[in-house]
Protein backbone atom coordinates (compact mmCIF):
# COMPACT_ATOMS: atom_id res chain seq x y z
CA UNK A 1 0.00 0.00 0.00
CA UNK A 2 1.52 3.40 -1.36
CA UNK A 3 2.16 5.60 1.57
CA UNK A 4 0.47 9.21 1.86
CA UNK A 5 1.98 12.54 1.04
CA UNK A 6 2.79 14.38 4.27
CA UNK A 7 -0.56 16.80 4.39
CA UNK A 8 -0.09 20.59 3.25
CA UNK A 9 1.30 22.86 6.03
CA UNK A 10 0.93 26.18 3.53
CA UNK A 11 -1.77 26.98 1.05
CA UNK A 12 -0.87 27.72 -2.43
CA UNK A 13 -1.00 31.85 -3.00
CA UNK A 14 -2.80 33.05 -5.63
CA UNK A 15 -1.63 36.51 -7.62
CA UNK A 16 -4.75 37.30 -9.55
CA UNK A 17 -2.81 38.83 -13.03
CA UNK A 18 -4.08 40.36 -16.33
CA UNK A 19 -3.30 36.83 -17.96
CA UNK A 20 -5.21 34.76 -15.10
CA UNK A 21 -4.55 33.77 -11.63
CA UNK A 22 -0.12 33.12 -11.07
CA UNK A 23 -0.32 30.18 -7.71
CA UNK A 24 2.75 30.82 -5.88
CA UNK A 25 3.52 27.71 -4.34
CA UNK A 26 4.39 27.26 -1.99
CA UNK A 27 3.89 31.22 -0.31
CA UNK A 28 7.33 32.18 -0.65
CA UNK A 29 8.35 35.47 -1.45
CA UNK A 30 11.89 37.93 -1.48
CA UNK A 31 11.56 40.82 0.17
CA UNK A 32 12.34 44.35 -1.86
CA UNK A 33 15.86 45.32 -0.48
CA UNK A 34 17.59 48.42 -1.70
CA UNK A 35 21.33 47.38 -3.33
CA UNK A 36 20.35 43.49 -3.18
CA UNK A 37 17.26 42.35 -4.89
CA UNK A 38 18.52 43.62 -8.30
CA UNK A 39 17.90 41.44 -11.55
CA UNK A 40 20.77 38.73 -11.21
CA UNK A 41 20.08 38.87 -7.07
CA UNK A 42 16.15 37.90 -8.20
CA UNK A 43 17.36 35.20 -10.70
CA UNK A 44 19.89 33.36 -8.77
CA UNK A 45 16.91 32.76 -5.86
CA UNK A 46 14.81 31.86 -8.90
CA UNK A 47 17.25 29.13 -9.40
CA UNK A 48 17.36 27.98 -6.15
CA UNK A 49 13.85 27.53 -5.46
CA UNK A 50 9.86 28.66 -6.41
CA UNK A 51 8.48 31.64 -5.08
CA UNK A 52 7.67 35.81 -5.91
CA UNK A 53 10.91 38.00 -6.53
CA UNK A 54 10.01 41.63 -5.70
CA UNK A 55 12.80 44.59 -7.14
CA UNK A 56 14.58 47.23 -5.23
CA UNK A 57 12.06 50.06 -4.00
CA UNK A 58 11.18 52.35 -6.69
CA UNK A 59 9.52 55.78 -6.57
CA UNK A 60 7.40 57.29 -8.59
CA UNK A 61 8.94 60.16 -8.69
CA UNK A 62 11.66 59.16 -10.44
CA UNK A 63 9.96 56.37 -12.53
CA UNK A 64 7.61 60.06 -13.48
CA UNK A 65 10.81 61.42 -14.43
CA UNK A 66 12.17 58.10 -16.34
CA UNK A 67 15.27 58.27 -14.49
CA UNK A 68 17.82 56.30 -16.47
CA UNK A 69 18.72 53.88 -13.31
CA UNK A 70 14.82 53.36 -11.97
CA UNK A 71 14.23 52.32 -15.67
CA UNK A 72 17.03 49.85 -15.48
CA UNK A 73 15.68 48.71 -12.20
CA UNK A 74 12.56 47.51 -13.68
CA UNK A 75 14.09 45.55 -16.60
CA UNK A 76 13.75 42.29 -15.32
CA UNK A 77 16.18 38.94 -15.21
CA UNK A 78 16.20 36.71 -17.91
CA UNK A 79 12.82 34.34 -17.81
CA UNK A 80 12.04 36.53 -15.17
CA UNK A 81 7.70 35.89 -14.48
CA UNK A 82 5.90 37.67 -13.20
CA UNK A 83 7.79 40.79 -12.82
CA UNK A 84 6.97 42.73 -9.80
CA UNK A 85 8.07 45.93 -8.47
CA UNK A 86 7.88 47.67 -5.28
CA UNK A 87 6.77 51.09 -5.58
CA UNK A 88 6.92 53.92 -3.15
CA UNK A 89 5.38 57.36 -2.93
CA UNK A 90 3.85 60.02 -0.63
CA UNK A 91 1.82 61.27 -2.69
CA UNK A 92 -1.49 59.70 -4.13
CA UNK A 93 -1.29 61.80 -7.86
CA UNK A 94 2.31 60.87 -8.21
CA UNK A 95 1.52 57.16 -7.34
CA UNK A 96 -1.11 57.10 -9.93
CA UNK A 97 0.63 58.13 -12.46
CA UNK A 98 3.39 55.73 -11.64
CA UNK A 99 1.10 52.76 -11.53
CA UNK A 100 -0.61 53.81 -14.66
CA UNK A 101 2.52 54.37 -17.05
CA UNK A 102 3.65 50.77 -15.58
CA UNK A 103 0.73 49.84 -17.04
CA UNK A 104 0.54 51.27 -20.21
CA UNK A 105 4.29 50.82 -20.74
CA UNK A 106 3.72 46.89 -19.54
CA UNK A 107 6.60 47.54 -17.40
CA UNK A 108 5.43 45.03 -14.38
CA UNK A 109 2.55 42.56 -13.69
CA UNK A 110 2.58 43.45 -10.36
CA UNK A 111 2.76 46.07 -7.84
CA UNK A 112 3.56 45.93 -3.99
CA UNK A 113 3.71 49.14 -2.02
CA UNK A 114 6.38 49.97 0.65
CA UNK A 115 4.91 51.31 3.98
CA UNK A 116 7.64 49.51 6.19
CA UNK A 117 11.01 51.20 5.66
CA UNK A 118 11.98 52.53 9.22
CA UNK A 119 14.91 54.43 7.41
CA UNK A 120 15.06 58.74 8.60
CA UNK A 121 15.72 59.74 4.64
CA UNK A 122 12.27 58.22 4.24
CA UNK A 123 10.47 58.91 7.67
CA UNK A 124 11.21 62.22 7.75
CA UNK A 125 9.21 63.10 4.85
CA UNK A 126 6.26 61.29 6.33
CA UNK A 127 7.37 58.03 4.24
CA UNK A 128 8.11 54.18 4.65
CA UNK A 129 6.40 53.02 8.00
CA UNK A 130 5.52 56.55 9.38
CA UNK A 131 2.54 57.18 6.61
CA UNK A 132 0.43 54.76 7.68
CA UNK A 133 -0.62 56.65 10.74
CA UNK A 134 -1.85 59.49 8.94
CA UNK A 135 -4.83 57.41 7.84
CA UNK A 136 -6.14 59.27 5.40
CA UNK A 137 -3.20 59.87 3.50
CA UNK A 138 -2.35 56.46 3.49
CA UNK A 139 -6.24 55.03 2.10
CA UNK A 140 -5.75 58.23 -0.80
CA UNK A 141 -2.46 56.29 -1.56
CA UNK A 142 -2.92 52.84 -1.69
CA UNK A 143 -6.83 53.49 -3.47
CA UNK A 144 -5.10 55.49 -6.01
CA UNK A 145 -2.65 52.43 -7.11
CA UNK A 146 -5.50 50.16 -6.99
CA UNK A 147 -7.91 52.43 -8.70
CA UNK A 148 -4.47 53.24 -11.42
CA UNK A 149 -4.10 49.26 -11.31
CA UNK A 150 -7.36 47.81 -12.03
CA UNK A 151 -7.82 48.74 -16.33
CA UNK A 152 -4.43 46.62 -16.77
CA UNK A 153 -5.63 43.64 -14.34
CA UNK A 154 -2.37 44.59 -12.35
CA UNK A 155 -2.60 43.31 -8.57
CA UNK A 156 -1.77 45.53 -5.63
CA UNK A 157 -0.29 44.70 -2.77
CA UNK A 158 1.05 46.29 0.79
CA UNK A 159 3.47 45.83 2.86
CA UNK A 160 4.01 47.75 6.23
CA UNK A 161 5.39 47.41 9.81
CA UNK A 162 3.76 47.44 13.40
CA UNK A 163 3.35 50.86 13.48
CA UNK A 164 6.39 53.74 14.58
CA UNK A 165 6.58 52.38 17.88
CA UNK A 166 4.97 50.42 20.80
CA UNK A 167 2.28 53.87 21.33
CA UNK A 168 1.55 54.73 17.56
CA UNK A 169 0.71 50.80 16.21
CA UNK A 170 -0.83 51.16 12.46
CA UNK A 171 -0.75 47.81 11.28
CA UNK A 172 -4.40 46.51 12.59
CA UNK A 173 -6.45 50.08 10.77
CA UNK A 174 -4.18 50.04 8.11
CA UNK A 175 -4.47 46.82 6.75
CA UNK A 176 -8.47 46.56 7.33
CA UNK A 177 -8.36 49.90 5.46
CA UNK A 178 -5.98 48.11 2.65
CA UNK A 179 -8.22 45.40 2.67
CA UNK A 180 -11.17 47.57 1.79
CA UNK A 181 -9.68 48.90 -1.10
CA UNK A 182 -8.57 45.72 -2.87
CA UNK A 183 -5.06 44.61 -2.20
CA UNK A 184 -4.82 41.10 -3.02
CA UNK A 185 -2.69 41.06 0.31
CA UNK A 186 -0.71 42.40 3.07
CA UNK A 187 2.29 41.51 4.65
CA UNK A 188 3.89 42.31 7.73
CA UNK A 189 6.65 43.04 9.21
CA UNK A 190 6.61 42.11 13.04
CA UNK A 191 8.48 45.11 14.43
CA UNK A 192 8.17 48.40 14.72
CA UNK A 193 10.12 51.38 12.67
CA UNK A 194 11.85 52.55 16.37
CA UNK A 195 12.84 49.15 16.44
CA UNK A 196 14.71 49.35 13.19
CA UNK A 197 15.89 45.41 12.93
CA UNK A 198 16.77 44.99 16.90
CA UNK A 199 15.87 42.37 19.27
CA UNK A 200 13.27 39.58 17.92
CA UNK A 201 9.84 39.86 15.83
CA UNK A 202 6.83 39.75 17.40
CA UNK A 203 5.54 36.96 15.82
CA UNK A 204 2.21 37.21 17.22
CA UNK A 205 1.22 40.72 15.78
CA UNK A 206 1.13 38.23 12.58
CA UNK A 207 -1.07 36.41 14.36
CA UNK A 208 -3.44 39.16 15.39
CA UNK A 209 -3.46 40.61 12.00
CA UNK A 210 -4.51 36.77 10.59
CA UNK A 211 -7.13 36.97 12.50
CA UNK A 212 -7.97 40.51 11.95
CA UNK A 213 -8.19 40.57 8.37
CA UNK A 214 -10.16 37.03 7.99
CA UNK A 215 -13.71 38.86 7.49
CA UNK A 216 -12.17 40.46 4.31
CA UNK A 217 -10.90 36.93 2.64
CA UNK A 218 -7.35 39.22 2.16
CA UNK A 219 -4.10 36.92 3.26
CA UNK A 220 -2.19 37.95 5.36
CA UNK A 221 2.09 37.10 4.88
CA UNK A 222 4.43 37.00 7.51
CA UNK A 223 8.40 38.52 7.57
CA UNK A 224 10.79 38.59 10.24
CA UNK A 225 13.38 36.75 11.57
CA UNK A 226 13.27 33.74 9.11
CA UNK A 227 16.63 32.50 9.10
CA UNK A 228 16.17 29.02 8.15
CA UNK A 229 13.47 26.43 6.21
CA UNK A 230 12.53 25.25 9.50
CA UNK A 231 11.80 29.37 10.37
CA UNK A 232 9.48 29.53 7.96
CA UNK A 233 7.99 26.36 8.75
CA UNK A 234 7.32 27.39 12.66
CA UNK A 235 5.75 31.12 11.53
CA UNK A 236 3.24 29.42 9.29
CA UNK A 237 2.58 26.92 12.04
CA UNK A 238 2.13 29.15 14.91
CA UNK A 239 0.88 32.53 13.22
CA UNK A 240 -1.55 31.01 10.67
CA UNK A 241 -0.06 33.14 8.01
CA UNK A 242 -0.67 32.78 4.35
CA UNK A 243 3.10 32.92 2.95
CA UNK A 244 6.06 34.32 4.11
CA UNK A 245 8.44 37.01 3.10
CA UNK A 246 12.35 36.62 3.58
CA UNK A 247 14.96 39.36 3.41
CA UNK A 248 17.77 39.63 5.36
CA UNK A 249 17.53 35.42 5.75
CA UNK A 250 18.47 35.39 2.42
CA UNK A 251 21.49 37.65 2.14
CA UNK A 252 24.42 35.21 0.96
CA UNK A 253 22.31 32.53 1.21
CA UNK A 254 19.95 32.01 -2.07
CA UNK A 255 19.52 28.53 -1.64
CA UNK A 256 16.90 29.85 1.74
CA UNK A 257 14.53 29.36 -1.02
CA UNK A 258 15.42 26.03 -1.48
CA UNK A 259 15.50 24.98 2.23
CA UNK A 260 12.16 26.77 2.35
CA UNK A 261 10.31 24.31 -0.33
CA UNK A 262 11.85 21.53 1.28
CA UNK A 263 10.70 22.46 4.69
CA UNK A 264 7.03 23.10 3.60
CA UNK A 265 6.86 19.56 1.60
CA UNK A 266 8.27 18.25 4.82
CA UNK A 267 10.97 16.88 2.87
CA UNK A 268 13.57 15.90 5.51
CA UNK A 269 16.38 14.30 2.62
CA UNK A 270 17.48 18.20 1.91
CA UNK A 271 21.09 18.56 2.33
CA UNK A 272 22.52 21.77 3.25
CA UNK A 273 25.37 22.84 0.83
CA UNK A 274 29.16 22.59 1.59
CA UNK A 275 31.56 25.31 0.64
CA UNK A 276 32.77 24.04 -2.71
CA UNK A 277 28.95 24.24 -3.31
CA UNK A 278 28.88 27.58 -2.07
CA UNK A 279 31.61 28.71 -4.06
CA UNK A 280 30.03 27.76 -7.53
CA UNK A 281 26.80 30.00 -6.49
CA UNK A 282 29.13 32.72 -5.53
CA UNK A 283 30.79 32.73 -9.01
CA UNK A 284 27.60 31.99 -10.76
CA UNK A 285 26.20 35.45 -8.75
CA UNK A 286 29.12 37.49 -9.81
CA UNK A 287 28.95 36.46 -13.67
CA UNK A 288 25.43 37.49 -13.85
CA UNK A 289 26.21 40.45 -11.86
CA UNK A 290 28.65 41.64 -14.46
CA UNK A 291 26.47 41.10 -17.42
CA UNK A 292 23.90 42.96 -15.75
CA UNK A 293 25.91 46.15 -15.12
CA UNK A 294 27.69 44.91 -18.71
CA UNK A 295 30.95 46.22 -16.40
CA UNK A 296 33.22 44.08 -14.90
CA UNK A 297 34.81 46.74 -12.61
CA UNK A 298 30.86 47.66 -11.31
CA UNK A 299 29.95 44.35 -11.38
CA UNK A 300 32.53 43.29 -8.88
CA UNK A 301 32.01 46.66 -6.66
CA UNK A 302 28.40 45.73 -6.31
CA UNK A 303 29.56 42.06 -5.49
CA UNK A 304 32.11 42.67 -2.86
CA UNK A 305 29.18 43.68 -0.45
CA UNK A 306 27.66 39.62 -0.57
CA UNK A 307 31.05 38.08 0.35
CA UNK A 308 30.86 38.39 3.96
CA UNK A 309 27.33 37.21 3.94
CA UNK A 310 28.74 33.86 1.45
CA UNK A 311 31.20 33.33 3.61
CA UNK A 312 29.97 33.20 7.07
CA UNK A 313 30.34 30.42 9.73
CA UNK A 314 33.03 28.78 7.26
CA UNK A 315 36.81 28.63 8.42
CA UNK A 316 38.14 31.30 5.80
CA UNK A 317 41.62 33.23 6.47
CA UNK A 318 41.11 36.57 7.61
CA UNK A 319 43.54 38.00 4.47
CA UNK A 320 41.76 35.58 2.15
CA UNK A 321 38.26 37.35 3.58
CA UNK A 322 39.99 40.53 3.28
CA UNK A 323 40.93 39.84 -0.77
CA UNK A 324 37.65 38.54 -1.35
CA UNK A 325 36.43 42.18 0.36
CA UNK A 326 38.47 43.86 -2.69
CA UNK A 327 38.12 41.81 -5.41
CA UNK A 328 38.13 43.11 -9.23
CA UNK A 329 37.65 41.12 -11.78
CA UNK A 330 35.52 37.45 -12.55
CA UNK A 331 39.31 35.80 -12.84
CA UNK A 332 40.75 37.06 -9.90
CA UNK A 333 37.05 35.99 -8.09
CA UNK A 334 37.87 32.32 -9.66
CA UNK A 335 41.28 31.88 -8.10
CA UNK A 336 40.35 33.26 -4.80
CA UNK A 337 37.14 31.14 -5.15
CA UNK A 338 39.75 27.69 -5.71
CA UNK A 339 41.99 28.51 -3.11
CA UNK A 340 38.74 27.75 -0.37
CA UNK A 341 38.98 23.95 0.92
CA UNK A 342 35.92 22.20 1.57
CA UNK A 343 33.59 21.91 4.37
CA UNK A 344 30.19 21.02 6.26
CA UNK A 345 27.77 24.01 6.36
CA UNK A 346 28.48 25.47 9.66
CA UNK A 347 24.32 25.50 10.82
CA UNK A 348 24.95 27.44 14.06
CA UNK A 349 26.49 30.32 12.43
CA UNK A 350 25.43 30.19 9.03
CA UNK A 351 21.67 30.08 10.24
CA UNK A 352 22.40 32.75 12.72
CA UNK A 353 21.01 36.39 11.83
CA UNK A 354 22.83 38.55 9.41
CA UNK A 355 22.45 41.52 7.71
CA UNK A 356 21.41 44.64 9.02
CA UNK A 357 21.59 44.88 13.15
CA UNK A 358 20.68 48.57 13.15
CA UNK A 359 20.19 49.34 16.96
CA UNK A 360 16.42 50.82 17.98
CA UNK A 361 16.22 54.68 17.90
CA UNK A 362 13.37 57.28 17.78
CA UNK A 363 11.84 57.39 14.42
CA UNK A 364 12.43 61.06 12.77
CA UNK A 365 9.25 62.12 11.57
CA UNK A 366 7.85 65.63 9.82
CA UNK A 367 6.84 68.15 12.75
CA UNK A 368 4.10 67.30 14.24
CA UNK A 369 3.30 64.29 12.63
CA UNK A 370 1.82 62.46 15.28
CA UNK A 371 -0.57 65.75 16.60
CA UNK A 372 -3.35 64.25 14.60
CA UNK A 373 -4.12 60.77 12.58
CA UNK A 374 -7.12 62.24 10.87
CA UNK A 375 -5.26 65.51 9.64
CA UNK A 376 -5.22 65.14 5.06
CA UNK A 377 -1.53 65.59 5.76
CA UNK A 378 0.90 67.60 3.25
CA UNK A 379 4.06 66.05 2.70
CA UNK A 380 7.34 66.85 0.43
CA UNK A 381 7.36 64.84 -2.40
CA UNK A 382 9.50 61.89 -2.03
CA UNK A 383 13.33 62.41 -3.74
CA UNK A 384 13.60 61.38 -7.09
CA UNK A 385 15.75 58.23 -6.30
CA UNK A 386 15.23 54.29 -6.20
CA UNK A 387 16.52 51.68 -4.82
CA UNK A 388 16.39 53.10 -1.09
């Protein structure tokens, strides 16, 4: 008698597109990171496993103004489908018109706004995680995209933090209100923007918004402090999310996506990957690097920033580390790449948290921001720059 498939711990997503409903499956998607998730970033997780690969941030400011780098932003890896692109603005006009020359232009198939960076260039101007509480502003916003959205059968979606700290939580109004206008979901980050990426997520403000938003059918995805398959696994299993979202998990470590699938299947045969392995998706992320940039000496600029991240946990000389830190060109990255002897994946420190550790601080915010959610705010148009 043929044994039983282990039963589903995730539901498949569904992305309703122009072309008919995209099932991400399982609910797996990369979060937007300014200077990472670039074309060859998004492709080399596409290799590693299934999910949604969402660009650096983008404003529509600058997309307005066809800024020659935002356009390059959008073009997207090769086989790259669906494209998305995560699109930021203050201003509900500007992100209309953003949304709606992505459509025309059939520059993206689908849109997720950024209401969670906790970053003082963007707070200060009322951006990021700090528009949400001005309610108003933020339901003008995200209507607008949706509104902008709907002739090209482009889905919107949001993603946002807590709130800007433990006394000004958004997340619960601002979602419902999200909801209302017809994102196909929201996802969460479980921290606040004072918190920046210090201490742990609060898992269970995942939890509450799950159970929140379940009137209004909209899913709700989960992100923080997913460092591992088995991460991802335990926030499905004890928030109820619908998916999950992984950045900084991810960050010399593409093949997260792979652990990810395997965890979800319950497939226990997956094998972590030793150095040598490493090495070959190290060399395979700096040749698509350099085609991207079609410069060799950019190319390996914009690489030297992942070695750290590739390398950690493994016993590495410090001057090897340090050459890898300054390398220049795709041959001198091969013979530093052959000179590393093999080894086990080191699980306590590879799995361990990485990227940014950015301590908590007050959140800079426009004067008098916080006087009065209700207020139709005014705010400065955003900069004309992507990417964060």
């Amino acid at each position: 008698m043929a044994s039983s498939a282990p039963p589903r711990l995730i539901k498949t997503l569904t992305l309703p597109l122009a072309s008919g409903d995209h099932k991400i499956d399982p609910g797996v998607v990369l979060a937007p990171m300014a200077g990472i998730t670039n074309a060859p970033f998004r492709l080399l997780c596409r290799e590693q496993g299934a999910g949604l690969f969402v660009s650096e941030m983008v404003t529509a400011r600058a997309l307005i103004e066809r800024r020659p780098e935002t356009l390059r932003m959008l073009n997207p890896g090769k086989g790259e489908w669906p494209r998305s692109v995560q699109l930021y603005s203050v201003d509900a006009s500007a992100m209309k018109a953003a949304v709606t020359m992505i459509g025309r232009e059939n520059l993206a198939d689908h849109i997720d706004m950024n209401f969670g960076c906790p970053v003082p260039k963007v707070t200060r101007k009322g951006g990021g995680a700090a528009l949400p509480y001005k309610r108003r502003l933020f339901t003008s916003i995200v209507s607008a995209a949706v509104e902008a959205a709907k002739p090209f059968g482009i889905p919107v979606t949001v993603k946002m933090r807590i709130g800007i700290d433990s006394d000004h939580q958004t997340y619960l109004e601002a979602a419902t209100s999200a909801a209302q206008v017809g994102v196909a979901w929201v996802a969460l980050h479980a921290r606040t923007a004072q918190q920046m990426y210090e201490g742990k997520a609060d898992w269970s403000a995942i939890s509450a918004l799950v159970e929140h938003l379940k009137p209004t059918g909209v899913p709700v995805l989960g992100n923080g402090d997913i460092w591992s398959g088995s991460d991802g696994l335990r926030m499905v299993e004890e928030t109820g999310c619908a998916g999950v979202v992984v950045g900084r998990g991810c960050l010399g470590r593409p093949w997260l996506f792979t652990d990810l699938v395997a965890a979800f299947a319950q497939d226990s045969s997956r094998q972590l990957p030793t150095l040598h392995e490493v090495r070959e998706i190290m060399f395979r992320h700096g040749e698509l690097i350099v085609d991207y940039f079609e410069s060799e000496e950019r190319g390996c600029r914009d690489l030297r920033k992942h070695m750290a991240w590739y390398l950690k946990g493994f016993r590495v000389h410090s001057a090897l580390r340090r050459q890898f830190g300054m390398v220049a060109s795709l041959q001198e990255f091969r013979s530093l790449l052959d000179q590393l002897d093999d080894q086990p994946y080191p699980i306590a420190i590879g799995d361990a948290p990485r990227g940014r550790t950015s301590h908590g601080r007050p959140v800079t915010l426009p004067d008098g921001w916080l006087r009065d959610p209700d207020e139709m705010a005014e705010v400065e148009l955003e900069d004309a720059f992507s990417g964060g």
